[in-house]
Protein backbone atom coordinates (compact mmCIF):
# COMPACT_ATOMS: atom_id res chain seq x y z
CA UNK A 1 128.35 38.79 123.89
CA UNK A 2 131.67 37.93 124.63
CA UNK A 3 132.65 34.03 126.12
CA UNK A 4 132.51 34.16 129.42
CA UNK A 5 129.72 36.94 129.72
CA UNK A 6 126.80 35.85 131.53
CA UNK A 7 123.74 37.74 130.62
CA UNK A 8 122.71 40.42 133.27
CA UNK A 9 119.66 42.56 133.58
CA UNK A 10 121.26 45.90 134.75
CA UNK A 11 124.16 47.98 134.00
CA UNK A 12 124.61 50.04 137.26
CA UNK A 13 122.66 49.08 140.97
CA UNK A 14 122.82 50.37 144.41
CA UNK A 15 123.34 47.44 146.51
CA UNK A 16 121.45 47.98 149.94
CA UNK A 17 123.47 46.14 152.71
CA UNK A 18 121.67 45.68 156.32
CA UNK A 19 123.72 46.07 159.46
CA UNK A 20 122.59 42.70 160.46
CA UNK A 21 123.90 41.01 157.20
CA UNK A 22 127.70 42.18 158.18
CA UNK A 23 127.41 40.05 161.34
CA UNK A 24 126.94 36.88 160.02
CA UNK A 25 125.97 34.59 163.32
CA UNK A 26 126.89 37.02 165.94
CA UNK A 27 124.92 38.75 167.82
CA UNK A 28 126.18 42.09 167.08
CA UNK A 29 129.09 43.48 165.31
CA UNK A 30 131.11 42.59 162.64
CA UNK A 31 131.50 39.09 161.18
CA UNK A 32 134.58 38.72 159.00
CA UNK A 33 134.02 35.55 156.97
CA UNK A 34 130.88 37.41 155.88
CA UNK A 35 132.84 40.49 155.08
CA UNK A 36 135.10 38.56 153.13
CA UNK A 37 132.19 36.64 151.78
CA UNK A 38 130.57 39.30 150.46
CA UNK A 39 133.23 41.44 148.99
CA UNK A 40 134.43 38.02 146.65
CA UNK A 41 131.00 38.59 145.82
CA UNK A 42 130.64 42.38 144.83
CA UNK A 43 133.71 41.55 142.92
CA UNK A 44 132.50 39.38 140.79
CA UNK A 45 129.46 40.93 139.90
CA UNK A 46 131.52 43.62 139.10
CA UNK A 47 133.51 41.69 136.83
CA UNK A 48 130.25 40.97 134.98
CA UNK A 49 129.87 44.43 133.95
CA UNK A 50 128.18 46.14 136.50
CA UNK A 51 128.38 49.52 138.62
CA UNK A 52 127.75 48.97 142.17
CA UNK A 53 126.90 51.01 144.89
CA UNK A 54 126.42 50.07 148.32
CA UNK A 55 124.14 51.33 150.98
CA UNK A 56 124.95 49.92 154.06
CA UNK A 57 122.87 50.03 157.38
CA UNK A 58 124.40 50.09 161.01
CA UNK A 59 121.30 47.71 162.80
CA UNK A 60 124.60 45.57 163.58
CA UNK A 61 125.90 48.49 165.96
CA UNK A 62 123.02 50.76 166.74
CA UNK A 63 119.40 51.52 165.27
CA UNK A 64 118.15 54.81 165.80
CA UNK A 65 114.31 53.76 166.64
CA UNK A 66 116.23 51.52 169.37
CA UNK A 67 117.87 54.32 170.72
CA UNK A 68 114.44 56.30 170.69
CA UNK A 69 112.83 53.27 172.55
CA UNK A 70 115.58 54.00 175.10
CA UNK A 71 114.55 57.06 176.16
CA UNK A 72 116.83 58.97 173.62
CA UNK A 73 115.06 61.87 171.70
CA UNK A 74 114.86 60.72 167.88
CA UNK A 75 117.11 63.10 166.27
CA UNK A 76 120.03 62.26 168.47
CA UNK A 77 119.35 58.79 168.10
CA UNK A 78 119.17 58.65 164.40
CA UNK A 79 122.56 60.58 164.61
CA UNK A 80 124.41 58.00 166.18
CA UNK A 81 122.58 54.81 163.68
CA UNK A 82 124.77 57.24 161.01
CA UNK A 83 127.67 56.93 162.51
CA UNK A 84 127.34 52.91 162.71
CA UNK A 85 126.98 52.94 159.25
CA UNK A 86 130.09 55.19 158.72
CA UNK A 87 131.88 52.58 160.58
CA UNK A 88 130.32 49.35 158.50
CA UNK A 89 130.96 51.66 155.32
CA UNK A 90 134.87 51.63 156.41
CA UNK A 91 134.52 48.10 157.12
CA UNK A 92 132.96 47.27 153.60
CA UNK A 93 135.37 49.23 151.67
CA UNK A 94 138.41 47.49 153.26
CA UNK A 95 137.22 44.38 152.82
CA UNK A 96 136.45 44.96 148.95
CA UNK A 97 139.90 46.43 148.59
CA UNK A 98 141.42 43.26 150.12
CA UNK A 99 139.59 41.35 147.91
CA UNK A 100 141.42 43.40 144.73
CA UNK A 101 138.06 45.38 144.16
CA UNK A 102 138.93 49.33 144.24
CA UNK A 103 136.48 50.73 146.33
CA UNK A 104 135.82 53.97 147.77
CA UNK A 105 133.93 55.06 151.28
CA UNK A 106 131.86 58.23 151.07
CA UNK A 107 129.79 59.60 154.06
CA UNK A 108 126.40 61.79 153.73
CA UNK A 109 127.96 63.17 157.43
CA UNK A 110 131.06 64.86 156.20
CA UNK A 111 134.05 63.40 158.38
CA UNK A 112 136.55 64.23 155.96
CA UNK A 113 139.23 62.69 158.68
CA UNK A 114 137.82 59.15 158.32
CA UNK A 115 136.44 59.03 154.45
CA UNK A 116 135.33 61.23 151.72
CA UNK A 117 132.11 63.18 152.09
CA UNK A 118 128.87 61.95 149.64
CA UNK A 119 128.12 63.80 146.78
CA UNK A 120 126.24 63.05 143.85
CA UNK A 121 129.25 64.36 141.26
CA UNK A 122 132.35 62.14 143.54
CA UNK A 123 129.74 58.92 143.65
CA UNK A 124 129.35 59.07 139.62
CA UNK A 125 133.28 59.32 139.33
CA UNK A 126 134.34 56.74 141.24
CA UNK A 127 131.45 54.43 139.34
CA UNK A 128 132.81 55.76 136.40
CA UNK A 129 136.53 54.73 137.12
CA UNK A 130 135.03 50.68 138.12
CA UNK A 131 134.92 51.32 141.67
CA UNK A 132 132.44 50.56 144.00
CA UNK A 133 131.42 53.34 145.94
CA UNK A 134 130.21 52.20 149.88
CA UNK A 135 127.61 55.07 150.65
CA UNK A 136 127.45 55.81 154.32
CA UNK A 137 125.64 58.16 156.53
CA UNK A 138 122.45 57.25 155.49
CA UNK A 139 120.73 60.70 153.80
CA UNK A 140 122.57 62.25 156.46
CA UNK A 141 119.48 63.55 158.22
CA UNK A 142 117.60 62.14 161.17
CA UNK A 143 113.66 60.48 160.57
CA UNK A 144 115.17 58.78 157.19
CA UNK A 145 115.38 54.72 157.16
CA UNK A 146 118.85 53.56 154.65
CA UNK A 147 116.12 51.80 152.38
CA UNK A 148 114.95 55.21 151.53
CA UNK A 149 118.57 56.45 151.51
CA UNK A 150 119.34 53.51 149.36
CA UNK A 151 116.22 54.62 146.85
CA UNK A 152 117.47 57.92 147.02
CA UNK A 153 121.18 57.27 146.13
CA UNK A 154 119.79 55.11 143.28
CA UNK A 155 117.70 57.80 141.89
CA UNK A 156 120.41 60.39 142.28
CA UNK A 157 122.64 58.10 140.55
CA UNK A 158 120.67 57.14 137.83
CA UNK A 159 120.45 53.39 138.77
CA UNK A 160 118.63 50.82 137.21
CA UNK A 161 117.79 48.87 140.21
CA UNK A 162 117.94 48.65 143.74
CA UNK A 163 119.20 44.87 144.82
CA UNK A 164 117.80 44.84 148.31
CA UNK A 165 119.61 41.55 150.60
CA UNK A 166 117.73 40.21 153.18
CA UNK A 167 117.33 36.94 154.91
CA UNK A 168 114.64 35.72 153.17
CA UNK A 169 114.24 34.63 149.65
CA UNK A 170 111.82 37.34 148.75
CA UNK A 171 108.38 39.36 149.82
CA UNK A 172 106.14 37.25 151.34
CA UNK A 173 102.56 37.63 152.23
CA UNK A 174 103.57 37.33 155.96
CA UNK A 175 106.81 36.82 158.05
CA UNK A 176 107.53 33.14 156.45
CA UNK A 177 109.50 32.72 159.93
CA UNK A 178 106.26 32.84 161.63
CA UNK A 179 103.96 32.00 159.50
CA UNK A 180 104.79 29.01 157.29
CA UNK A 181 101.23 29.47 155.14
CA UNK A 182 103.12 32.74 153.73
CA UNK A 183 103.14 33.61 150.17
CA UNK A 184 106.10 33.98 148.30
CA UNK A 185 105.58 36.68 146.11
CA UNK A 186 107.24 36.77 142.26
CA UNK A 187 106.73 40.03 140.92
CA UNK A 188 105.06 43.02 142.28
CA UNK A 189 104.60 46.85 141.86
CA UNK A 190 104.90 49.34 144.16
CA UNK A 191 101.62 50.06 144.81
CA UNK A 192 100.85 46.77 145.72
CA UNK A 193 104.12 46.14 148.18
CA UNK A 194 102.26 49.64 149.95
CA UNK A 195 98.37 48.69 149.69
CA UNK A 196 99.17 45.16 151.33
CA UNK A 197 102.03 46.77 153.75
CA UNK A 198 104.30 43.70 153.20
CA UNK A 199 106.62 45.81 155.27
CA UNK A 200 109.97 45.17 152.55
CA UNK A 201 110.96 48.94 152.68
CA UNK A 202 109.34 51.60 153.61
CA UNK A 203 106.50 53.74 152.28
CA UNK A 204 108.96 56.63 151.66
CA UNK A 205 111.59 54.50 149.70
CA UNK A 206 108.62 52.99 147.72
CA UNK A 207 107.47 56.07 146.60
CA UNK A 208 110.92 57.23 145.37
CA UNK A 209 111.66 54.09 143.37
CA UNK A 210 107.71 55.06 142.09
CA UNK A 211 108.50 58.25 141.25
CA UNK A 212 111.68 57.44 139.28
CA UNK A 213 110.91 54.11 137.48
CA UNK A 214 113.41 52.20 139.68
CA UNK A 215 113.14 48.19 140.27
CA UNK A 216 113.66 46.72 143.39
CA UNK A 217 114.89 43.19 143.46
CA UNK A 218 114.53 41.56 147.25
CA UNK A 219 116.63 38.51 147.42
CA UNK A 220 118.60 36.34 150.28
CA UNK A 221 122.26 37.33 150.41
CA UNK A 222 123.31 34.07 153.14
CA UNK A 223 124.59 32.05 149.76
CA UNK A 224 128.32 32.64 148.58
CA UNK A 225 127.51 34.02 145.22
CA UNK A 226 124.34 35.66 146.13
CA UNK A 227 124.76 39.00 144.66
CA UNK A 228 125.77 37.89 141.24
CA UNK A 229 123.21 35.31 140.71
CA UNK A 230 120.59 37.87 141.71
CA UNK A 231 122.02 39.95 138.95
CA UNK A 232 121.54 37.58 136.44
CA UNK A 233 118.01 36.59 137.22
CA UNK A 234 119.29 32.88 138.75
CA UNK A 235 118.21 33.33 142.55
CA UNK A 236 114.77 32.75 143.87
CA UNK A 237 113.70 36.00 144.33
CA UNK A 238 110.69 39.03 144.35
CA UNK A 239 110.97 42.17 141.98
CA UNK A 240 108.90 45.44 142.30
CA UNK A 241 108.22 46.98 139.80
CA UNK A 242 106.88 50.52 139.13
């Protein structure tokens, strides 16, 4: 290994971003010292060796089951939680660049106007030429959460891992927020994250990352440095395993 090489575990991840982890201490929106934060980061993991792709959420903006508690019919309200992350995907991808990252925006809702529409061939390219690719749009259909969009980008993409940020340190046994008995949990499989509904993802992505041999790695993305020292096994941190 060459000087100067840390040790990592995978060679390409899908990074899944929350819409609540671009806003830093606001309430809503977007935070730019995160932003910033967070691209130094991506661009030093990929400087480790790493392909990344990002899923990012839109919870920042709009969440669809919000919407549907509003009185707005699922579908449409699912629609417009896409376009939040279309507009966080934008954000993401400038920030990167500015950081001297290439990076590239694609949307699962075409909107050729605004960024390039998702597809499985245009994702592997840009990974291929050391960008990161921001993956927007969720699946682009209604009734899907981004954690399963994430687990299905990763399995498209033939990643090892899906690096899942949070604001916790891990799965716990509980919400450690509320209940300060909780359990940390190390290491898990899928089965177990579903039979104990610890509530980390959702059945749906669970069973993708099952069904395709895909780790997830839960860790808290608040630190500068975060990302990279969750790829090299240095964070406190829970992993699911198949």
């Amino acid at each position: 290994m060459a000087e100067g090489k840390a040790p990592i575990r995978w060679k390409r991840v899908v990074l899944k971003l929350s819409g609540e982890a671009l806003m830093g201490p606001l309430s809503h929106g977007l935070h730019q010292p995160t932003l910033e934060r967070i691209a130094r980061d991506v661009k030093s993991a990929v400087a480790l060796g790493v392909e990344i792709a990002i899923v990012v959420g839109g919870g920042n903006f709009f969440r669809g089951i919000q919407g549907a508690d509003k009185g707005i019919d699922r579908a449409r309200a699912d629609s417009i939680g896409m376009l939040a992350t279309v507009m966080n995907g934008l954000a993401v991808e400038h920030a990167i660049e500015k950081a001297g990252q290439p990076a590239r925006a694609l949307s699962a809702v075409p909107m050729p106007y605004v960024c390039q529409p998702y597809s499985r061939q245009a994702a592997l390219n840009h990974l291929g030429k050391g960008r990161v690719t921001v993956l927007a749009g969720g699946t682009g259909n209604p009734f899907f959460t981004t954690d399963t969009g994430a687990a299905l980008r990763a399995a498209e993409l033939s990643a090892d891992a899906v690096l899942k940020a949070t604001q916790v340190d891990g799965v716990y046994s509980a919400d450690p927020k509320k209940d300060p008995s909780a359990i940390r949990y190390d290491r898990l499989t899928h089965d177990e994250a579903i039979a104990k509904n610890l509530g980390v993802m959702d059945t749906a992505a669970f069973a993708i990352a099952r069904e395709n041999n895909l780790q997830i790695l839960v860790f808290r993305l608040a630190e500068e440095g975060a990302i990279t020292a969750a790829l090299k096994g240095e964070s406190t941190s829970t992993l699911v395993v198949p």
